[in-house]
PDB file of N, CA and C in Angstrom:
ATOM      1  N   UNK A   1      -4.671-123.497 -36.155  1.00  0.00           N
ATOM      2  CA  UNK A   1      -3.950-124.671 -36.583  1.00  0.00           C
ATOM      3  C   UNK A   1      -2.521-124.636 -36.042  1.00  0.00           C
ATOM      4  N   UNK A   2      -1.894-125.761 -35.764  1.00  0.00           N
ATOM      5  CA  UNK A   2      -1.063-125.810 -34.934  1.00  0.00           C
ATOM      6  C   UNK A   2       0.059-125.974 -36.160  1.00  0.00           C
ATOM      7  N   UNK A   3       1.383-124.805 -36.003  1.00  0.00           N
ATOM      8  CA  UNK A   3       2.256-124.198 -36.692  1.00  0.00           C
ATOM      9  C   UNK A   3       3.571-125.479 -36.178  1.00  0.00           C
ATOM     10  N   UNK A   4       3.985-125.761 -37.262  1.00  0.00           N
ATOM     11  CA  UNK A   4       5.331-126.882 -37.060  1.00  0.00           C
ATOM     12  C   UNK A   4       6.781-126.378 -37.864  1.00  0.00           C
ATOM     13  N   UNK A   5       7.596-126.449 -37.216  1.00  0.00           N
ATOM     14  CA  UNK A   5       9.188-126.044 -37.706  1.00  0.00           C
ATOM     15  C   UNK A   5       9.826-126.598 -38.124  1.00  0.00           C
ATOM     16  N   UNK A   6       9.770-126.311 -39.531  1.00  0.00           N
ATOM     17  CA  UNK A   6      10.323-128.007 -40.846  1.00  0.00           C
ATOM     18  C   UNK A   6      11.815-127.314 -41.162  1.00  0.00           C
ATOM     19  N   UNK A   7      12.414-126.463 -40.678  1.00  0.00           N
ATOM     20  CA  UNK A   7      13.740-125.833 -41.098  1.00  0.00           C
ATOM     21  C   UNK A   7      14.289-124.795 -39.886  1.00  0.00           C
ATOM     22  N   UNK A   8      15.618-124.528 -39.446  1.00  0.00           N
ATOM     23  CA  UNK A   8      16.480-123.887 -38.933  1.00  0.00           C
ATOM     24  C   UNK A   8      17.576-123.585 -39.093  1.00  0.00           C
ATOM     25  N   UNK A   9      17.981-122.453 -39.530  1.00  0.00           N
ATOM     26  CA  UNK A   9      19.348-121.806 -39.306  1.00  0.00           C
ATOM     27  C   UNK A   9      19.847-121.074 -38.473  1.00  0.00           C
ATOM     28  N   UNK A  10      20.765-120.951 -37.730  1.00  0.00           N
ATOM     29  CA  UNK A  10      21.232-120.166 -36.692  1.00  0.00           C
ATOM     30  C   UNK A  10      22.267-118.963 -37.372  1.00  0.00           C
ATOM     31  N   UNK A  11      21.825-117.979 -37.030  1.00  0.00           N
ATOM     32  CA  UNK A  11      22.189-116.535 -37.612  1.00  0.00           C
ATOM     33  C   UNK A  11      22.524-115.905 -36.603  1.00  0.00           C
ATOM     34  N   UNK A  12      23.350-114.776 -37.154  1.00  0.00           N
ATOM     35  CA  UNK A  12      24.243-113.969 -35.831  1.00  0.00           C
ATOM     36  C   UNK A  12      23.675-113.590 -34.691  1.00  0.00           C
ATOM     37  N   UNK A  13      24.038-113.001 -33.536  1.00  0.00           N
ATOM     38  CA  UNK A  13      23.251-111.962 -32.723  1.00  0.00           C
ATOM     39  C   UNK A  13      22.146-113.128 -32.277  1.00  0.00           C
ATOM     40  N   UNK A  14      22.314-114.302 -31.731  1.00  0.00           N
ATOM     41  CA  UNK A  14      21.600-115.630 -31.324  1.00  0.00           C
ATOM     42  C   UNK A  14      19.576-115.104 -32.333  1.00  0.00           C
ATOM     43  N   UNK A  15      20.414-115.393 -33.060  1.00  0.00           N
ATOM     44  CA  UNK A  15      18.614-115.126 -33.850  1.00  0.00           C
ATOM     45  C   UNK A  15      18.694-116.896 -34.740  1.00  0.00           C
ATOM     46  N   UNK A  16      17.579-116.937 -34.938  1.00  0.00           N
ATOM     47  CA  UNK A  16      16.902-118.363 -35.841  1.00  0.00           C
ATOM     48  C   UNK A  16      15.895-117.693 -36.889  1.00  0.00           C
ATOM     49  N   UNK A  17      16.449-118.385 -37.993  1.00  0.00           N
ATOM     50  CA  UNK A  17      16.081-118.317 -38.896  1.00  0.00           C
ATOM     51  C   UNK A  17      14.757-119.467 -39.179  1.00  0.00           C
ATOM     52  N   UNK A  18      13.723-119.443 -39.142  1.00  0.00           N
ATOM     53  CA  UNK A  18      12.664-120.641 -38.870  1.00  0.00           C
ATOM     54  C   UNK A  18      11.929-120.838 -40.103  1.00  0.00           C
ATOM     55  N   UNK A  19      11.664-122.088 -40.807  1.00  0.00           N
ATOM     56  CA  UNK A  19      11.075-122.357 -41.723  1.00  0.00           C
ATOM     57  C   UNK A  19       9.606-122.987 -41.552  1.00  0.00           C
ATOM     58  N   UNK A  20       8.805-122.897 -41.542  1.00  0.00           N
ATOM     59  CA  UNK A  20       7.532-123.248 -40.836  1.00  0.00           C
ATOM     60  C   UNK A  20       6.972-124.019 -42.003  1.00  0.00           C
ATOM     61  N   UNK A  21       5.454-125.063 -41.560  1.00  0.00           N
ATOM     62  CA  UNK A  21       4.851-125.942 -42.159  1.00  0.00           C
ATOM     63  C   UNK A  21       4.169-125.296 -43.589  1.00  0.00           C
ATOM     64  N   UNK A  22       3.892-123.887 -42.679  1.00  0.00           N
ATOM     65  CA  UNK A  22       3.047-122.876 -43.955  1.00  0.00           C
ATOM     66  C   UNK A  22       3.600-122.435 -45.107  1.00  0.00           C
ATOM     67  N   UNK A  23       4.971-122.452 -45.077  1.00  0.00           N
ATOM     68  CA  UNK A  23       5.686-121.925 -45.826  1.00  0.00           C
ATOM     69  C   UNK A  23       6.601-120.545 -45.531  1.00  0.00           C
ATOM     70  N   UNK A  24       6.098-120.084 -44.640  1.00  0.00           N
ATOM     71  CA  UNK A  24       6.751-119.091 -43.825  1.00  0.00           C
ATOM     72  C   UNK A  24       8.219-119.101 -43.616  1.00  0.00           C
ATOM     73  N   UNK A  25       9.054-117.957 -43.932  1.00  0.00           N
ATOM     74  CA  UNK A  25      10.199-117.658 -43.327  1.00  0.00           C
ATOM     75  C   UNK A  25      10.202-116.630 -42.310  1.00  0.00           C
ATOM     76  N   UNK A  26      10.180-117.074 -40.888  1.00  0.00           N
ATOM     77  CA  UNK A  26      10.252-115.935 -39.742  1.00  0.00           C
ATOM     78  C   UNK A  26      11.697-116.071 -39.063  1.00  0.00           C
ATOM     79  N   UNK A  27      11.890-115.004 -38.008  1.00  0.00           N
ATOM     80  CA  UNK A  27      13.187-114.774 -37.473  1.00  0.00           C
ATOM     81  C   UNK A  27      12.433-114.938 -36.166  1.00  0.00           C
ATOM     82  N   UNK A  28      13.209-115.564 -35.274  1.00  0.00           N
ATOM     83  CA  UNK A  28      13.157-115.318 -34.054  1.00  0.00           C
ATOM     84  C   UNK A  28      14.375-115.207 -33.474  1.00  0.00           C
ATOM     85  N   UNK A  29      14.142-114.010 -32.289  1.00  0.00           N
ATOM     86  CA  UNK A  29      15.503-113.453 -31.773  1.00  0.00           C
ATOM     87  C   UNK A  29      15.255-114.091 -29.908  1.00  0.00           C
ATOM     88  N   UNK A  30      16.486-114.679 -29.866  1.00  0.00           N
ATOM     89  CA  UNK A  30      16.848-115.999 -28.765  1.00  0.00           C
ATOM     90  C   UNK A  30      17.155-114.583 -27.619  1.00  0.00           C
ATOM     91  N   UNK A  31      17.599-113.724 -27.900  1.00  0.00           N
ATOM     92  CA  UNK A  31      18.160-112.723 -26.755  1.00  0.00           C
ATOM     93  C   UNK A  31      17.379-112.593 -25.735  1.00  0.00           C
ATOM     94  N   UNK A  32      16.049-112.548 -25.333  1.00  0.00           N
ATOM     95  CA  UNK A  32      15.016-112.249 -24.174  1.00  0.00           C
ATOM     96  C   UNK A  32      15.404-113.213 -23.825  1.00  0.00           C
ATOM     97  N   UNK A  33      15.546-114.476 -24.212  1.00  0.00           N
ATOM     98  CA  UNK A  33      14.872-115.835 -23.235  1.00  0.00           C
ATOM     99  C   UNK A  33      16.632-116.135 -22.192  1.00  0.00           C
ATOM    100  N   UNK A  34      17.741-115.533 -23.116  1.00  0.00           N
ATOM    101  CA  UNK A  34      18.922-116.389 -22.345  1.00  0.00           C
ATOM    102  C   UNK A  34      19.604-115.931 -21.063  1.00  0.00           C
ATOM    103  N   UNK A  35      18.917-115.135 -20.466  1.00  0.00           N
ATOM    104  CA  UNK A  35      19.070-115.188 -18.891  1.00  0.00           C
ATOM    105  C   UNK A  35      17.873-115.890 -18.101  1.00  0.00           C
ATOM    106  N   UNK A  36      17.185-117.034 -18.906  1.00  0.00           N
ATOM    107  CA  UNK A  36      16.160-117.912 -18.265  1.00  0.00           C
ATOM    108  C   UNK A  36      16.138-118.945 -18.057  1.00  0.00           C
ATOM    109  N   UNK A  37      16.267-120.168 -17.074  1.00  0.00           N
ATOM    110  CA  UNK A  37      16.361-121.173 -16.846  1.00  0.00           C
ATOM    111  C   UNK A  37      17.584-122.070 -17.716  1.00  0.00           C
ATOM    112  N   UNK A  38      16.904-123.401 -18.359  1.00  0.00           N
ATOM    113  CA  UNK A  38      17.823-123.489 -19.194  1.00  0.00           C
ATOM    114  C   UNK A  38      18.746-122.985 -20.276  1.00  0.00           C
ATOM    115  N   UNK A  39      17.407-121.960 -20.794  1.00  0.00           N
ATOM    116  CA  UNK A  39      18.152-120.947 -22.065  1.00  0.00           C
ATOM    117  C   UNK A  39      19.769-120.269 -21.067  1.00  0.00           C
ATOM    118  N   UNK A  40      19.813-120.404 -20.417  1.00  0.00           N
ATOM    119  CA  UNK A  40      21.004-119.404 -20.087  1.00  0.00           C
ATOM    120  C   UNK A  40      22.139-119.959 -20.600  1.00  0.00           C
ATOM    121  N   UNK A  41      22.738-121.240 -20.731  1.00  0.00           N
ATOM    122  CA  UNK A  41      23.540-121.986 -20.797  1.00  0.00           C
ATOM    123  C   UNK A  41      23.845-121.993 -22.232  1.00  0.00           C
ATOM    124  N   UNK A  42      22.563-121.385 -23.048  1.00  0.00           N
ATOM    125  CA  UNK A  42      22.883-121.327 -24.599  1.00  0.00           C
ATOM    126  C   UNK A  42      23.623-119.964 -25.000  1.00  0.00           C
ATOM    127  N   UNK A  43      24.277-119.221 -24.198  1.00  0.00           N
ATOM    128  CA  UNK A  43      24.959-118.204 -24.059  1.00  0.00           C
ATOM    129  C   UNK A  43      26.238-118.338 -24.819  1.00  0.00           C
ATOM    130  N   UNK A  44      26.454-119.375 -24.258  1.00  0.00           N
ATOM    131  CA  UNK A  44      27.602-120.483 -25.015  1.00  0.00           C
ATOM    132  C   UNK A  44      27.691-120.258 -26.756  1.00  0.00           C
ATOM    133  N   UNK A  45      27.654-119.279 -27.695  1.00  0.00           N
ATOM    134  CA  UNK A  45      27.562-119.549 -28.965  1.00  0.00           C
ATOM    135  C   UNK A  45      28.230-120.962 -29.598  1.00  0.00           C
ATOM    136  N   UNK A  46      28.938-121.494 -29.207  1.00  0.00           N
ATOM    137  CA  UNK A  46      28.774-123.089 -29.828  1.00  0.00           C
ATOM    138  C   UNK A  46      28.012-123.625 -29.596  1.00  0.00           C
ATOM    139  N   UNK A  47      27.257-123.714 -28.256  1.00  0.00           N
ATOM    140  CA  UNK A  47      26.089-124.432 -27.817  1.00  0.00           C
ATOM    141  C   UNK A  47      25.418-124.009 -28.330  1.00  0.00           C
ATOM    142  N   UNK A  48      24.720-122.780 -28.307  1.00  0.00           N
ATOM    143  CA  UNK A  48      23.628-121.941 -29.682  1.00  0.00           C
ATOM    144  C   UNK A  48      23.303-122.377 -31.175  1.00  0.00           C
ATOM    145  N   UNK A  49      24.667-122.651 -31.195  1.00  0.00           N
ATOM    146  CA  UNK A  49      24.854-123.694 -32.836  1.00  0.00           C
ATOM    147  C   UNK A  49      24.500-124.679 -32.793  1.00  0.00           C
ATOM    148  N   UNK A  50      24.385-125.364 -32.155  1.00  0.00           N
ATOM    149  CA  UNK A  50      23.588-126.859 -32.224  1.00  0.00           C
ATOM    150  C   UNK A  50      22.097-126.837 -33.019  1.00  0.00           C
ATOM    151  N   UNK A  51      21.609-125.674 -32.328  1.00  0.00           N
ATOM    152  CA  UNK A  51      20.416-125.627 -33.055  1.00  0.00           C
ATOM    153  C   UNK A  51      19.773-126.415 -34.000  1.00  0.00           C
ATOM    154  N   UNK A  52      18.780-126.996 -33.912  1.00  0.00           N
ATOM    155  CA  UNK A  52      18.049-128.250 -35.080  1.00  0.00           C
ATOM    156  C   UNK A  52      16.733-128.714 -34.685  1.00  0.00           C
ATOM    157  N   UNK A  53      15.832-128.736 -35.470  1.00  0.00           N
ATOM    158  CA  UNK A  53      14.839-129.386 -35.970  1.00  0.00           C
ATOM    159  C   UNK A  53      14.661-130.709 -35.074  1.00  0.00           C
ATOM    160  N   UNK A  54      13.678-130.581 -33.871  1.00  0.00           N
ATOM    161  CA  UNK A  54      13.612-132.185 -33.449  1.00  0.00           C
ATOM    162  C   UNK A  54      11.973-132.200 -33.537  1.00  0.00           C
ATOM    163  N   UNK A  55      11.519-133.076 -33.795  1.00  0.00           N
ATOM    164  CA  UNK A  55       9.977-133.192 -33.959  1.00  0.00           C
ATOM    165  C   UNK A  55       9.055-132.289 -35.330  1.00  0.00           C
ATOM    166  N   UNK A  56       8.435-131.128 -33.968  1.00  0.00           N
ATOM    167  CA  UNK A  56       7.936-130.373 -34.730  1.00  0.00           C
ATOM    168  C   UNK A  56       8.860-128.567 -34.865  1.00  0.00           C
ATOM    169  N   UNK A  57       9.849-129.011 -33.811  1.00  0.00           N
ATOM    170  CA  UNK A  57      10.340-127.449 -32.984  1.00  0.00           C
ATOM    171  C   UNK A  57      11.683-127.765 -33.237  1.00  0.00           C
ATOM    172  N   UNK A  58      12.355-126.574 -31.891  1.00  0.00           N
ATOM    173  CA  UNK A  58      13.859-126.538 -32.158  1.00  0.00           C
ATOM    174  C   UNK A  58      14.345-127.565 -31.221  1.00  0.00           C
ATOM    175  N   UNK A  59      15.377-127.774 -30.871  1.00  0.00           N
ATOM    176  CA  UNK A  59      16.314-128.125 -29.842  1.00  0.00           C
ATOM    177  C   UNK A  59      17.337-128.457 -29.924  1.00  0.00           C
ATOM    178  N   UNK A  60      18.203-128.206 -28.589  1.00  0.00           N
ATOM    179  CA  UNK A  60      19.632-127.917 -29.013  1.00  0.00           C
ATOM    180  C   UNK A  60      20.347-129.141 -28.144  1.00  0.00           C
ATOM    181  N   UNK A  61      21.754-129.077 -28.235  1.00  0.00           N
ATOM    182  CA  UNK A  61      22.204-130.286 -27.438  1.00  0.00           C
ATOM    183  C   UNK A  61      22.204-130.294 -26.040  1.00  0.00           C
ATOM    184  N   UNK A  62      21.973-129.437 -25.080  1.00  0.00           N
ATOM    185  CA  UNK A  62      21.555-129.338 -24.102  1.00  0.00           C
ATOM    186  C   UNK A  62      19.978-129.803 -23.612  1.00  0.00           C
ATOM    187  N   UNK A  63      19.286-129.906 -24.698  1.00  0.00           N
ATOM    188  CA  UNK A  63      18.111-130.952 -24.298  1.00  0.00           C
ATOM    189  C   UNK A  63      16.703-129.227 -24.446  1.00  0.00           C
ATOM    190  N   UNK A  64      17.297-128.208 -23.942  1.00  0.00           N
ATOM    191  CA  UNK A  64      16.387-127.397 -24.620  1.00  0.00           C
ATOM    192  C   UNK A  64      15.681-127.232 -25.899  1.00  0.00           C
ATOM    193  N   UNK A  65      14.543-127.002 -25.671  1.00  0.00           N
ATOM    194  CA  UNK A  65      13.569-126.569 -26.664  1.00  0.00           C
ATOM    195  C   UNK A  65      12.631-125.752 -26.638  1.00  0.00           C
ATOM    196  N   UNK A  66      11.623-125.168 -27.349  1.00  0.00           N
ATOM    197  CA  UNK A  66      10.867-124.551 -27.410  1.00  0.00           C
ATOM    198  C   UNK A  66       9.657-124.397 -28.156  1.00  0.00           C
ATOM    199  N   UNK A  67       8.415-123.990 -27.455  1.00  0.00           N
ATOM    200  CA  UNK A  67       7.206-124.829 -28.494  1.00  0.00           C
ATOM    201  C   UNK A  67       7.281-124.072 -29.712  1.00  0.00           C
ATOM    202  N   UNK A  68       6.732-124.631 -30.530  1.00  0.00           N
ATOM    203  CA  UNK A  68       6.497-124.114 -31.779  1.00  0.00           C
ATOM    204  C   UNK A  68       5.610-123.182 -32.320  1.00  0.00           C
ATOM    205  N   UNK A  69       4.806-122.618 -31.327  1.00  0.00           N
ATOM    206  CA  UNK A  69       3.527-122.097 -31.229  1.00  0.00           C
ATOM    207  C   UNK A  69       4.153-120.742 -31.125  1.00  0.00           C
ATOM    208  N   UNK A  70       5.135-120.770 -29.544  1.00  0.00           N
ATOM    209  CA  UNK A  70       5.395-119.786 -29.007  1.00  0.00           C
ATOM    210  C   UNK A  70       6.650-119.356 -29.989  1.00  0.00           C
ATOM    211  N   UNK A  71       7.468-119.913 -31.230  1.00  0.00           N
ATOM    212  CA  UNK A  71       8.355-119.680 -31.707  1.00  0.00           C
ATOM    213  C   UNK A  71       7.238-118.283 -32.933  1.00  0.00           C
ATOM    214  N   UNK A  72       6.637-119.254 -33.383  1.00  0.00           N
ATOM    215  CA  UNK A  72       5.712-118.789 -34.418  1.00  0.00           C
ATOM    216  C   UNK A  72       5.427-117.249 -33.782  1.00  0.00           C
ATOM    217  N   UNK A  73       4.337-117.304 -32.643  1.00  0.00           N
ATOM    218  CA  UNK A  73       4.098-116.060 -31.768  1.00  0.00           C
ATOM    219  C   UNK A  73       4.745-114.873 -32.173  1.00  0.00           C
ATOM    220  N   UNK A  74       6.273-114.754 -31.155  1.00  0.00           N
ATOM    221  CA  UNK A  74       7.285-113.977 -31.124  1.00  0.00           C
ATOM    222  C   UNK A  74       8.288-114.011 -31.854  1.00  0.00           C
ATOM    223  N   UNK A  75       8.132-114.489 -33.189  1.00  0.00           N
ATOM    224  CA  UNK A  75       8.743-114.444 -34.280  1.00  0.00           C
ATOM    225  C   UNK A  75       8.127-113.198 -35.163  1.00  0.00           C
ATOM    226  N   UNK A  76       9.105-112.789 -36.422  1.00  0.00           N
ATOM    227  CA  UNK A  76       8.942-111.806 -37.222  1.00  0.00           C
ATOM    228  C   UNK A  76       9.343-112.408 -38.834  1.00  0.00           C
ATOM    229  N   UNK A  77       7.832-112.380 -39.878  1.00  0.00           N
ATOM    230  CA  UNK A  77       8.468-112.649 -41.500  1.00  0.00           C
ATOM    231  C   UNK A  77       9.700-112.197 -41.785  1.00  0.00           C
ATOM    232  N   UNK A  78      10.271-112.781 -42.615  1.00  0.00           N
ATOM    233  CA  UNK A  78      11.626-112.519 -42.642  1.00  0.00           C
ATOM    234  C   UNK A  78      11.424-110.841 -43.607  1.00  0.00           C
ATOM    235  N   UNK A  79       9.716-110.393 -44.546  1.00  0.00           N
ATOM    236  CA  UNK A  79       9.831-109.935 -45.437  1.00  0.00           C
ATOM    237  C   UNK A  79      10.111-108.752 -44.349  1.00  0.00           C
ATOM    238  N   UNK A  80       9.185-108.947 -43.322  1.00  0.00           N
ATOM    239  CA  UNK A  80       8.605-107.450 -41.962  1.00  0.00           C
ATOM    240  C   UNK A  80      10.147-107.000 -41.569  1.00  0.00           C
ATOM    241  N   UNK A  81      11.005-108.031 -41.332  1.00  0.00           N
ATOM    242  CA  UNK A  81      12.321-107.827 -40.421  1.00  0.00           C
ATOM    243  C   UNK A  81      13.384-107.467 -41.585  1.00  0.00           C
ATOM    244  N   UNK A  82      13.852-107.992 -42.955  1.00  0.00           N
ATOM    245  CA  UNK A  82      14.463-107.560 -43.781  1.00  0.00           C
ATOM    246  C   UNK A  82      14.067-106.745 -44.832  1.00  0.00           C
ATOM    247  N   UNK A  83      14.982-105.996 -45.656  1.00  0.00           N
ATOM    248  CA  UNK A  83      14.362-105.384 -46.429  1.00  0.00           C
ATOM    249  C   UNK A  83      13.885-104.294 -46.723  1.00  0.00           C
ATOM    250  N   UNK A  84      13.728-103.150 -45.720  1.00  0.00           N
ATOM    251  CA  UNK A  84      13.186-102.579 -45.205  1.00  0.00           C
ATOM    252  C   UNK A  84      14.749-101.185 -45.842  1.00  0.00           C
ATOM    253  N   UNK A  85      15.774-101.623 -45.202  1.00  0.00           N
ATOM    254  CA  UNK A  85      16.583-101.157 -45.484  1.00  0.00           C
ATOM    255  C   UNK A  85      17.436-101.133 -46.604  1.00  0.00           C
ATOM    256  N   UNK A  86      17.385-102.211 -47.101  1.00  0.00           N
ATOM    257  CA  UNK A  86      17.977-102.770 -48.325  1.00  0.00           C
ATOM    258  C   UNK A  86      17.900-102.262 -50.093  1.00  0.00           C
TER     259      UNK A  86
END
């Protein structure tokens, strides 16, 4: 079933905070992708901040986005990634 991104926060260290259709809170960390094509330009941490909810996914004011599938993918529960230490 195809996973949709009903929430975003942008958190330090270019990570997203992602709220999904399921109910899910995952993290995804932006660092791999921003020496890639458009992502590079989101290097920019103000530009990074734009970050928001268009459709089903993210996108930022530079017109980047990213599927929602692949966010879901290479994302981590927030329970797996926090907590742990805490």
């Amino acid at each position: 079933m195809l996973k949709t991104v009903k929430d975003v926060k942008v958190m330090d260290n270019y990570e997203l905070l992602l709220m999904f259709d399921n109910g899910e809170e995952r993290i995804f960390d932006m660092k791999p992708y921003l020496d890639k094509g458009i992502y590079k330009s989101l290097r920019d941490v103000k530009l990074f901040n734009t970050a928001r909810v268009s459709f089903d996914s993210v996108e930022w004011s530079n017109c980047a986005d990213i599927d929602p599938e692949f966010l879901y993918i290479k994302s981590v529960m927030v329970s797996d990634n926090k907590t742990k230490t805490d």
